[in-house]
Every structure is written in C-alpha cells, then in structure tokens.
Protein backbone atom coordinates (compact mmCIF):
# COMPACT_ATOMS: atom_id res chain seq x y z
CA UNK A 1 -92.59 -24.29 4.50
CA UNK A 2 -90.82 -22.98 1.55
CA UNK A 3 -87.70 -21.23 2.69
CA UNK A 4 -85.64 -18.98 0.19
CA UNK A 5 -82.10 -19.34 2.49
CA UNK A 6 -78.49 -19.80 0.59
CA UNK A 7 -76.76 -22.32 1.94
CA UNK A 8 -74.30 -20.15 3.74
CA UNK A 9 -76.60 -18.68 5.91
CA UNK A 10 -77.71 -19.98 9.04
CA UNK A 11 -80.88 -18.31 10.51
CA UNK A 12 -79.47 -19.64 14.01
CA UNK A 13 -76.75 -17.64 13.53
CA UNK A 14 -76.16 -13.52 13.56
CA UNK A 15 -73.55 -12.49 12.18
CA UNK A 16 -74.33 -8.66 12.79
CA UNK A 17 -71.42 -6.54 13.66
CA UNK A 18 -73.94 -5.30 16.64
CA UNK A 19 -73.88 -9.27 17.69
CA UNK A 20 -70.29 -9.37 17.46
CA UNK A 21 -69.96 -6.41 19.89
CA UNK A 22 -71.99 -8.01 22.64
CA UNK A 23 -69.42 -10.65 22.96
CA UNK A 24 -66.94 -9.60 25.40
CA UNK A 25 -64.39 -10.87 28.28
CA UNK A 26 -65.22 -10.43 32.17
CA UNK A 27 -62.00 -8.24 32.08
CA UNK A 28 -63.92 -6.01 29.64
CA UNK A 29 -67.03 -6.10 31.65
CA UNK A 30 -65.51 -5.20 35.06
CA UNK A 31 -63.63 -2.08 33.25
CA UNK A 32 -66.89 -1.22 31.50
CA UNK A 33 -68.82 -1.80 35.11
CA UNK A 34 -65.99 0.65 36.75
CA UNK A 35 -66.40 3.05 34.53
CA UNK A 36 -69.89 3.24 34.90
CA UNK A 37 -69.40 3.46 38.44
CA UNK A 38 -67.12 6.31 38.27
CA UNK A 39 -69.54 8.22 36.14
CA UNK A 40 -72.36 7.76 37.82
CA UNK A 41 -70.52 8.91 41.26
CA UNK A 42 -68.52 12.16 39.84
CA UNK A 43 -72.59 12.77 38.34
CA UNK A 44 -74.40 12.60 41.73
CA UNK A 45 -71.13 15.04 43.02
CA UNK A 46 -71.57 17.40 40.57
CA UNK A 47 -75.31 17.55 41.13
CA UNK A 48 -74.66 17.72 44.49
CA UNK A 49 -71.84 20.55 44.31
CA UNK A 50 -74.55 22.87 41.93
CA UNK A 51 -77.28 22.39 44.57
CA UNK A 52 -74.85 23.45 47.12
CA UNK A 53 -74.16 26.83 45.18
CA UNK A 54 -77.22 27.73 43.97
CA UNK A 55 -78.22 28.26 48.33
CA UNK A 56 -76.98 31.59 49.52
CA UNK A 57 -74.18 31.82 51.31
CA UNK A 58 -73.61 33.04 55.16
CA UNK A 59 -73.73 36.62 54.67
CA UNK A 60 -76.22 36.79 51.69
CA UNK A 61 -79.59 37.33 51.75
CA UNK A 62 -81.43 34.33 51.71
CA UNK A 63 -84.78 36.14 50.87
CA UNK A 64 -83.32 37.88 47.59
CA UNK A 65 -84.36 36.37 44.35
CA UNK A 66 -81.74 37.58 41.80
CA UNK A 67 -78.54 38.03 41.94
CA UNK A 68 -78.88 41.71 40.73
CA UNK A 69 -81.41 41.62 44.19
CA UNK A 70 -78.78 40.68 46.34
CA UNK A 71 -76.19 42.61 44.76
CA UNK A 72 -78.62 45.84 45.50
CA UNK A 73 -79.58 44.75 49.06
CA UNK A 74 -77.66 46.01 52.13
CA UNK A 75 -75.51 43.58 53.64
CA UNK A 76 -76.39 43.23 57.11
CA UNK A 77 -72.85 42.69 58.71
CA UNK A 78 -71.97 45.75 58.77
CA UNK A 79 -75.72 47.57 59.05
CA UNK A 80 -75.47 48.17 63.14
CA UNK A 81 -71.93 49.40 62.82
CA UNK A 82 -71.72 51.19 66.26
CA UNK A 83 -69.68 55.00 65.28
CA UNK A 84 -66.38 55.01 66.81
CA UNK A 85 -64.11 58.12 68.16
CA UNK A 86 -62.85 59.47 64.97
CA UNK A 87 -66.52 59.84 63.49
C-alpha cells in the first residue's frame, strides 16, 4: 500500500476546527445541557399558551369559525335581558 502522506500528517489524527469544537469541559456540557433544557421547556409553554388561545373563551361562541363570525354573532349574555321599569 502506497501511501502519498507528508510526514506531518497523521491520518489518526483530525485536526479539523469541527474536531476541535467537540472537545469540551463537563462545566461546558452541563451549561449547554441547561440551556437546552430551558429551551425546550419555555417551547412546550409557548405551544401550550397558543393552544390555549386559539379555544374560545367563556362568553364566545364556541361554534363560530372566524373571528369576523364571532364578532357578527349575538352574544348570548345579554340575549334574555328581562325589560326593567324604565323601558
């Protein structure tokens, strides 16, 4: 096996800055594992806070579509108003 290597090079060896980057402390490591963490959590929140508004709320019409469709639908908390004396 005829192999065309320099001298300086050792094929055990990478030298790559990407190989240079994977070495790292376990202080490094915990703060990159906590900051995953706290991603991942304030990411399953926020999903959780946009599923949350996207269901209507207590006095809005859970059958309406749109927005524009509940806008233009009677409310009905105040639809069997009883009159009172001044009316």
């Amino acid at each position: 096996m005829d192999q065309n290597l320099s001298p300086e090079v050792d094929p055990q060896v990478d030298n790559s800055p990407v190989a240079e980057k994977l070495s790292f402390t376990l202080e490094e490591w915990e703060a990159e594992l906590a900051e995953a963490e706290r991603k991942g959590y304030l990411k399953g929140r926020n999903s959780r806070i946009q599923q949350l508004r996207a269901q209507p709320g207590i006095f809005e019409n859970a059958t309406a579509a749109t927005i524009e469709q509940r806008l233009a639908s009677p409310s009905s908390f105040l639809a069997n108003r009883r009159p009172s004396v001044w009316e």
